[in-house]
C-alpha atoms as a PDB file:
ATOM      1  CA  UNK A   1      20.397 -57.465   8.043  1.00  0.00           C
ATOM      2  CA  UNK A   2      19.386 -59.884  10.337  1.00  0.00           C
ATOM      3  CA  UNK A   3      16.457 -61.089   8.473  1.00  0.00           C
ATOM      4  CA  UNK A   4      18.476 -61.449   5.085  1.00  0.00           C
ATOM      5  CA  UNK A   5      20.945 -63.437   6.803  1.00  0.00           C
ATOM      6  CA  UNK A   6      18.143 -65.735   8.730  1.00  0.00           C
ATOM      7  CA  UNK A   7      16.634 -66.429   5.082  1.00  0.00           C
ATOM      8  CA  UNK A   8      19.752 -67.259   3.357  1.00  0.00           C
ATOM      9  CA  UNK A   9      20.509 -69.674   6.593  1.00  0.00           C
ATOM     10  CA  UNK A  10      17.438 -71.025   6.246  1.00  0.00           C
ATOM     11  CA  UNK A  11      17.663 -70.896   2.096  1.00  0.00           C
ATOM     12  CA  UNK A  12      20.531 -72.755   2.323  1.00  0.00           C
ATOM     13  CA  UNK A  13      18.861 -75.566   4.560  1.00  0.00           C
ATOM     14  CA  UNK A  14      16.211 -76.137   2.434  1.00  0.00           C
ATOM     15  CA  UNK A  15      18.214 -76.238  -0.621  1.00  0.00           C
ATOM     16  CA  UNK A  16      21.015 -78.561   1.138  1.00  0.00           C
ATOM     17  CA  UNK A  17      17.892 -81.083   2.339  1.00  0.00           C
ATOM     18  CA  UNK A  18      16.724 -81.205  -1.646  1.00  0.00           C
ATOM     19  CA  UNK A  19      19.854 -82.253  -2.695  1.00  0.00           C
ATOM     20  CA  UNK A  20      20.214 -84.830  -0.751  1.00  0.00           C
ATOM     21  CA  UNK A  21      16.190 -85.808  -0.819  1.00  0.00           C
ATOM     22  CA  UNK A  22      14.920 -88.563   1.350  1.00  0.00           C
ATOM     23  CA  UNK A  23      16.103 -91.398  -0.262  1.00  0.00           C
ATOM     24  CA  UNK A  24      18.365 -93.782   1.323  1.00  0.00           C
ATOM     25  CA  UNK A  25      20.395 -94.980  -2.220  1.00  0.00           C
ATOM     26  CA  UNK A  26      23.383 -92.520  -2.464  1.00  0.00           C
ATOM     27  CA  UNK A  27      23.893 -93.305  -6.328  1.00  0.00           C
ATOM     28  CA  UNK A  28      20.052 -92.100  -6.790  1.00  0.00           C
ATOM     29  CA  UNK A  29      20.754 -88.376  -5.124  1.00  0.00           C
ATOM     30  CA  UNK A  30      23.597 -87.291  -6.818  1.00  0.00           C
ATOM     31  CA  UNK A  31      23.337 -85.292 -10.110  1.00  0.00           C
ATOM     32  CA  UNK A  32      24.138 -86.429 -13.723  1.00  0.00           C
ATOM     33  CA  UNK A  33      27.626 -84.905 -14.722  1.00  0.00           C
ATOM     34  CA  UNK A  34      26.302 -81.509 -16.393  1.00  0.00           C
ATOM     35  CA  UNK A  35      22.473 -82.217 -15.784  1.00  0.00           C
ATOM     36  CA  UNK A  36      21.411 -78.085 -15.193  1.00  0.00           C
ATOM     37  CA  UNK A  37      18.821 -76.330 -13.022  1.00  0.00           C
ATOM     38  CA  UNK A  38      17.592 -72.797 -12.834  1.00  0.00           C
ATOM     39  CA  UNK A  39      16.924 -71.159  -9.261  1.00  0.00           C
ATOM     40  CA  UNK A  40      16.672 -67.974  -7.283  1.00  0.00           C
ATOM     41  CA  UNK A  41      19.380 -67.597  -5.181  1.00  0.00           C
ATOM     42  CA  UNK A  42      19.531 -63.870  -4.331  1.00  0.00           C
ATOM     43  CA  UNK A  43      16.499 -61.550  -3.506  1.00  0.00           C
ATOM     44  CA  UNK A  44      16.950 -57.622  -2.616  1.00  0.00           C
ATOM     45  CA  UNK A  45      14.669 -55.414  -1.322  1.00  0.00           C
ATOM     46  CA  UNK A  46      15.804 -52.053  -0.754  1.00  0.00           C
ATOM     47  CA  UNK A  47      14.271 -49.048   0.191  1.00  0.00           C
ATOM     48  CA  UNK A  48      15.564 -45.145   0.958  1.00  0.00           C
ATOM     49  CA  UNK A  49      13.052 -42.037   2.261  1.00  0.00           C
ATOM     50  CA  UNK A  50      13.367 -39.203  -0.047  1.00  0.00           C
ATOM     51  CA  UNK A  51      16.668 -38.030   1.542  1.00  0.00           C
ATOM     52  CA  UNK A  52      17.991 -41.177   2.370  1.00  0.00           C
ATOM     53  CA  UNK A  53      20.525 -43.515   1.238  1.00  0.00           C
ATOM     54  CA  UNK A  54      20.376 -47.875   1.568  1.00  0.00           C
ATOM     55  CA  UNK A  55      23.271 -50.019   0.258  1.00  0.00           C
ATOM     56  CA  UNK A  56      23.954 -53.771   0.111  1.00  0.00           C
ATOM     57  CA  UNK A  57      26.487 -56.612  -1.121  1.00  0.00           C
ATOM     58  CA  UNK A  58      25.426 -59.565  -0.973  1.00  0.00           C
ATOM     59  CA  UNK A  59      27.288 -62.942  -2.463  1.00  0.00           C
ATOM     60  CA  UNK A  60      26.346 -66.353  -3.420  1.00  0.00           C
ATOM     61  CA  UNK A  61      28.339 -69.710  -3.475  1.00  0.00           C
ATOM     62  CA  UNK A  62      26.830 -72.688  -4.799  1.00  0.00           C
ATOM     63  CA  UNK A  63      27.316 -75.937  -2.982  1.00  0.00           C
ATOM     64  CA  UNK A  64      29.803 -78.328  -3.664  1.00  0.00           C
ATOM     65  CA  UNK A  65      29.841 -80.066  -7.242  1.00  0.00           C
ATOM     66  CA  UNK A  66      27.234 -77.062  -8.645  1.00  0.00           C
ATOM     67  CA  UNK A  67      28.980 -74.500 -10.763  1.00  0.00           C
ATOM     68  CA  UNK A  68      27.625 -70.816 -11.535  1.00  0.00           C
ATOM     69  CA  UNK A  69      26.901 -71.170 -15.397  1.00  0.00           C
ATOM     70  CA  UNK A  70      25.406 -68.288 -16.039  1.00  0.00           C
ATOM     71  CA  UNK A  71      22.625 -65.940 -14.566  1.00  0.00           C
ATOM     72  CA  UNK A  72      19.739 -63.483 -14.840  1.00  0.00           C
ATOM     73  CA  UNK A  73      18.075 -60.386 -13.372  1.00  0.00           C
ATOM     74  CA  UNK A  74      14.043 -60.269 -12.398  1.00  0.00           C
ATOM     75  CA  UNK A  75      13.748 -56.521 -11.470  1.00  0.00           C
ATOM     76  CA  UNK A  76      10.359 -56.239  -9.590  1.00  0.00           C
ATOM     77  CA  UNK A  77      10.181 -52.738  -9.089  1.00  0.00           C
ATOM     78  CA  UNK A  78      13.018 -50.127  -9.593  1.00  0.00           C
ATOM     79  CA  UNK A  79      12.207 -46.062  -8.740  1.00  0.00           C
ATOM     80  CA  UNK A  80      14.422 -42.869  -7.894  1.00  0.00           C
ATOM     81  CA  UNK A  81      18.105 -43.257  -7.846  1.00  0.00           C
ATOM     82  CA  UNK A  82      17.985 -46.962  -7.409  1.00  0.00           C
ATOM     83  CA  UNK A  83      20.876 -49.568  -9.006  1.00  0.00           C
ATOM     84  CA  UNK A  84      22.738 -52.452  -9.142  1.00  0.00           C
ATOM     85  CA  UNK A  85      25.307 -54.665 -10.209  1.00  0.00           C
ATOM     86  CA  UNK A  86      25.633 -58.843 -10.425  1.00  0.00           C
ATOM     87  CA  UNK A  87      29.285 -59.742 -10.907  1.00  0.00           C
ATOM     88  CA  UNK A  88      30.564 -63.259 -11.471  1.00  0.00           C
ATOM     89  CA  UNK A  89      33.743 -63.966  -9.884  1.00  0.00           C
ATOM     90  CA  UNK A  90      35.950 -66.552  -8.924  1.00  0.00           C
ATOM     91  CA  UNK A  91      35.427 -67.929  -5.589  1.00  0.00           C
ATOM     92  CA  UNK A  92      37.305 -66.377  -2.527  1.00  0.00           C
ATOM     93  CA  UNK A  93      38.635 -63.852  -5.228  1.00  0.00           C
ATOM     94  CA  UNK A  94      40.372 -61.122  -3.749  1.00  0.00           C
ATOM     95  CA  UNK A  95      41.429 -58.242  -5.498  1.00  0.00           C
ATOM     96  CA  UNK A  96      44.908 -57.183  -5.722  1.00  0.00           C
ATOM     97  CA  UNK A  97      45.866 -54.733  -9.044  1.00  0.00           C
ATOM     98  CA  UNK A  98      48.989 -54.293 -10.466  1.00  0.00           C
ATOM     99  CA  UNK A  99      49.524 -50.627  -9.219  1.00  0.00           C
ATOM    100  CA  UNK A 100      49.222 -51.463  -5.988  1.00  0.00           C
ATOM    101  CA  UNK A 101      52.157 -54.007  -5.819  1.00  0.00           C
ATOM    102  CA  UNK A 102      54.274 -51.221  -7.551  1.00  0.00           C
ATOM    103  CA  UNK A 103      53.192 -48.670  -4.949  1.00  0.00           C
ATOM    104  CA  UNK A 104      54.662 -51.157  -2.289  1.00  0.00           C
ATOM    105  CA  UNK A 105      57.177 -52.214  -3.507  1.00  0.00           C
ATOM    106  CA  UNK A 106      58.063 -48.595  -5.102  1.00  0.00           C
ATOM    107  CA  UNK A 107      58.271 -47.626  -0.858  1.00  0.00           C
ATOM    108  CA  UNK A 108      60.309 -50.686  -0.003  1.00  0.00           C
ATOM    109  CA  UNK A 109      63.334 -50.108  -2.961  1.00  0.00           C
ATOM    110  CA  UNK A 110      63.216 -46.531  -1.286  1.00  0.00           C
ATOM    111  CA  UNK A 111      63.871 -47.728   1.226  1.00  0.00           C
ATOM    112  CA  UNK A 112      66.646 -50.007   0.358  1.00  0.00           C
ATOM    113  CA  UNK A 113      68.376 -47.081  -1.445  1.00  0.00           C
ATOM    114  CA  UNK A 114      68.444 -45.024   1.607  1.00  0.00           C
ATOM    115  CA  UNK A 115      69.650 -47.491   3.790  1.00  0.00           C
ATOM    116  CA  UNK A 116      72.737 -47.983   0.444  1.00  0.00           C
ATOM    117  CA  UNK A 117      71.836 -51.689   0.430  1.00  0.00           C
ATOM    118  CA  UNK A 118      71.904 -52.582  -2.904  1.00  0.00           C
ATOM    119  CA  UNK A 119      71.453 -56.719  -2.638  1.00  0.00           C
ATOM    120  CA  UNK A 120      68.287 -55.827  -0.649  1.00  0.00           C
ATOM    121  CA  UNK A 121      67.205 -53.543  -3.582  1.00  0.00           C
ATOM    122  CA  UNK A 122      67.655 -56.717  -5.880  1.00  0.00           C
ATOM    123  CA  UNK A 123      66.116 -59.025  -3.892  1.00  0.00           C
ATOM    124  CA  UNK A 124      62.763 -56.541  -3.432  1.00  0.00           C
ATOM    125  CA  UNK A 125      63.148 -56.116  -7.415  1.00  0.00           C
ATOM    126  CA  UNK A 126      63.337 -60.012  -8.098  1.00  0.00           C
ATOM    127  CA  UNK A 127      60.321 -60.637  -5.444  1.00  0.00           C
ATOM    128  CA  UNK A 128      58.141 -57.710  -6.745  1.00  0.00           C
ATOM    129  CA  UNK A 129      58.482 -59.473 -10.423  1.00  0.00           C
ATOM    130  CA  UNK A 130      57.575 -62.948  -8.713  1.00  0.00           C
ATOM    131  CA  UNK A 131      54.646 -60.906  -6.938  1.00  0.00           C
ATOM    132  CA  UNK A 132      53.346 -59.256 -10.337  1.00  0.00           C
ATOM    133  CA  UNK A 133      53.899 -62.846 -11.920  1.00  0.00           C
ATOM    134  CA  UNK A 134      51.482 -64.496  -9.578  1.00  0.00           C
ATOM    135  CA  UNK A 135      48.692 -61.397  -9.684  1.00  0.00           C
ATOM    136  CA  UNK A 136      48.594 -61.922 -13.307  1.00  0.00           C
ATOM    137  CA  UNK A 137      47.696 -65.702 -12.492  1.00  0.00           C
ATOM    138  CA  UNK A 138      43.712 -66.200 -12.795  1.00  0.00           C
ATOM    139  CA  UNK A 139      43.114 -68.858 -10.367  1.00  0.00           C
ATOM    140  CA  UNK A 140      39.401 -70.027  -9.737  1.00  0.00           C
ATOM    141  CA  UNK A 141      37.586 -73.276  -8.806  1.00  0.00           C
ATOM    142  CA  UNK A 142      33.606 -72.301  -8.799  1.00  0.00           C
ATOM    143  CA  UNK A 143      32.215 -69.086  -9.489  1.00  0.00           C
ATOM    144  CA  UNK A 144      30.283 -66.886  -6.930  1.00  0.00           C
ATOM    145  CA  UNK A 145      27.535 -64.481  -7.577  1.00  0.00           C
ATOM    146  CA  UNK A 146      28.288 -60.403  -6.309  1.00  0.00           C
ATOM    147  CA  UNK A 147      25.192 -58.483  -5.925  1.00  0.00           C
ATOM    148  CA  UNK A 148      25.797 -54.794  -5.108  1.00  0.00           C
ATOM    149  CA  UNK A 149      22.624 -52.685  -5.276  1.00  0.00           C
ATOM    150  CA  UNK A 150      22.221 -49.418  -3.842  1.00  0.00           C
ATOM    151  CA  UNK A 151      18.638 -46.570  -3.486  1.00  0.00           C
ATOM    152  CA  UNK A 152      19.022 -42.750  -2.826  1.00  0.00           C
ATOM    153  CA  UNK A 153      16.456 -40.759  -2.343  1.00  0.00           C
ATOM    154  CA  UNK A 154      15.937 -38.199  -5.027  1.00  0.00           C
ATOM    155  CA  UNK A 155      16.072 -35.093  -2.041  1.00  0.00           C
ATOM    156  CA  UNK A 156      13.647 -32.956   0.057  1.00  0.00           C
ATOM    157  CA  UNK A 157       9.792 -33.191  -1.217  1.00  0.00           C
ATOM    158  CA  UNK A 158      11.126 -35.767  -3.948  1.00  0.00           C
ATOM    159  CA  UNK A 159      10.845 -39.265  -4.269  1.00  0.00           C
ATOM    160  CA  UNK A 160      11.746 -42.385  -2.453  1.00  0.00           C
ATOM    161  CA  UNK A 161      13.697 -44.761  -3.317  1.00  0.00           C
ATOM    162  CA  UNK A 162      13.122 -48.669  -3.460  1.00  0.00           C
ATOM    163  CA  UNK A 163      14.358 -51.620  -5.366  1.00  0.00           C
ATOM    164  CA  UNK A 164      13.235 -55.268  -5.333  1.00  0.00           C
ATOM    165  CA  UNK A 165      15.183 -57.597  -7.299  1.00  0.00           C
ATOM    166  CA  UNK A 166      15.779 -61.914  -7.751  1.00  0.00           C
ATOM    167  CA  UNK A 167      18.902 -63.114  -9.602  1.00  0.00           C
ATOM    168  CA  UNK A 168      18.256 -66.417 -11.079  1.00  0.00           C
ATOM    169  CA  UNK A 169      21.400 -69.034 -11.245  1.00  0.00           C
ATOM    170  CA  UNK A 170      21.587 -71.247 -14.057  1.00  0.00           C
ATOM    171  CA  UNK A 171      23.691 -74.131 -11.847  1.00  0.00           C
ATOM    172  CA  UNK A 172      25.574 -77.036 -13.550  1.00  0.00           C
ATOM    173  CA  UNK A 173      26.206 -80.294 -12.047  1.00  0.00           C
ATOM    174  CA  UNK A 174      30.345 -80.599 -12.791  1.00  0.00           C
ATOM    175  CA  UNK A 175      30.741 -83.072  -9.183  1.00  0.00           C
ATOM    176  CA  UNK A 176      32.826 -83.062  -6.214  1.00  0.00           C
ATOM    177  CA  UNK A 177      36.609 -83.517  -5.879  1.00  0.00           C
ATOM    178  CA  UNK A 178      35.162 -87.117  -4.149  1.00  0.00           C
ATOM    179  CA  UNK A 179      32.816 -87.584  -7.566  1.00  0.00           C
ATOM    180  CA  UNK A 180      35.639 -87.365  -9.583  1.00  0.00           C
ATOM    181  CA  UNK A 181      37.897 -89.791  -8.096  1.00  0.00           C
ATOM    182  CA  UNK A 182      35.244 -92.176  -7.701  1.00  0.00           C
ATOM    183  CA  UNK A 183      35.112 -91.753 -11.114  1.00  0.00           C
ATOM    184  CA  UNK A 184      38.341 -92.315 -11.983  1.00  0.00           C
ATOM    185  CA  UNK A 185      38.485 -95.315  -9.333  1.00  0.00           C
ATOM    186  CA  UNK A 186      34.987 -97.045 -11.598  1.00  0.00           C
ATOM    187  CA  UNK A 187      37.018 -96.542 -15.264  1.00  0.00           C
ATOM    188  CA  UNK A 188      40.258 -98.434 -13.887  1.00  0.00           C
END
């Protein structure tokens, strides 16, 4: 764990240091709205003994002004009971489902009833509609890469497990919040 985090750390460093490059004019460094590049950005290697079990999750942000445009799997070597999956989502996404802001809320208007307070009941009922309102919102700014891979061990005096795997990031130059008004500042 230790090691994967040391490499992204030091992944990131490198990767930070080529944007910027050694130049000393600021205009020359940054990116061409939409100009594109294609790069590794997350490498698993897993391994499990025949009756053992490895999981991981790992996620990937690009840096400011680079947006996830699309990606790709390079599956190295795959055996036993080994998978994964590489989800795009919305960065800091959090999950929240319908159901479970009825379950809550279900407890809460139980509550209410006991206690015979019917303008608390409304008030949940009103704020449970605002609540389902707002998870039925899709909010993102740039998307983030969700690796979840996992190796089992096919059992006693079977086989092992192991995976190695690189997702590839097709990244897209859309700027910084700063970029933009910049921007915007140049066109007046």
């Amino acid at each position: 764990m230790r090691t994967a985090i040391s490499f992204a750390m030091l992944f990131l460093l490198v990767f930070s240091a080529l944007l910027q490059g050694g130049e000393k004019d600021a205009k020359c460094q940054t990116p061409r709205c939409g100009e594109m590049k294609s790069m590794p950005v997350i490498t698993i290697s897993l391994a499990a003994s025949s009756t053992g079990q490895q999981t991981k999750r790992v996620t990937y942000s690009p840096p400011p002004g680079w947006y996830v445009r699309s990606h790709r799997v390079d599956v190295k070597e795959r055996s036993a009971l080994a998978s994964f999956t590489v989800n795009t989502v919305p960065r800091e996404w959090s999950y929240l489902s319908e159901d479970q802001v009825r379950e809550t809320y279900k407890g809460l208007l139980e509550l209410a009833a006991k206690a015979q307070n019917h303008a608390l009941g409304i008030r949940l009922a009103a704020e449970e509609e605002r609540t389902l309102a707002e998870v039925r919102k899709a909010r993102s700014s740039h998307h983030a890469l969700v690796v979840e891979a996992s190796v089992k061990g096919e059992g006693v005096f079977r086989a092992n497990g192991s995976l190695q795997m690189t997702v590839i990031a097709d990244l897209v130059w859309v700027g910084t919040a700063d970029d933009i008004a910049r921007t915007s500042k140049d066109n007046r």
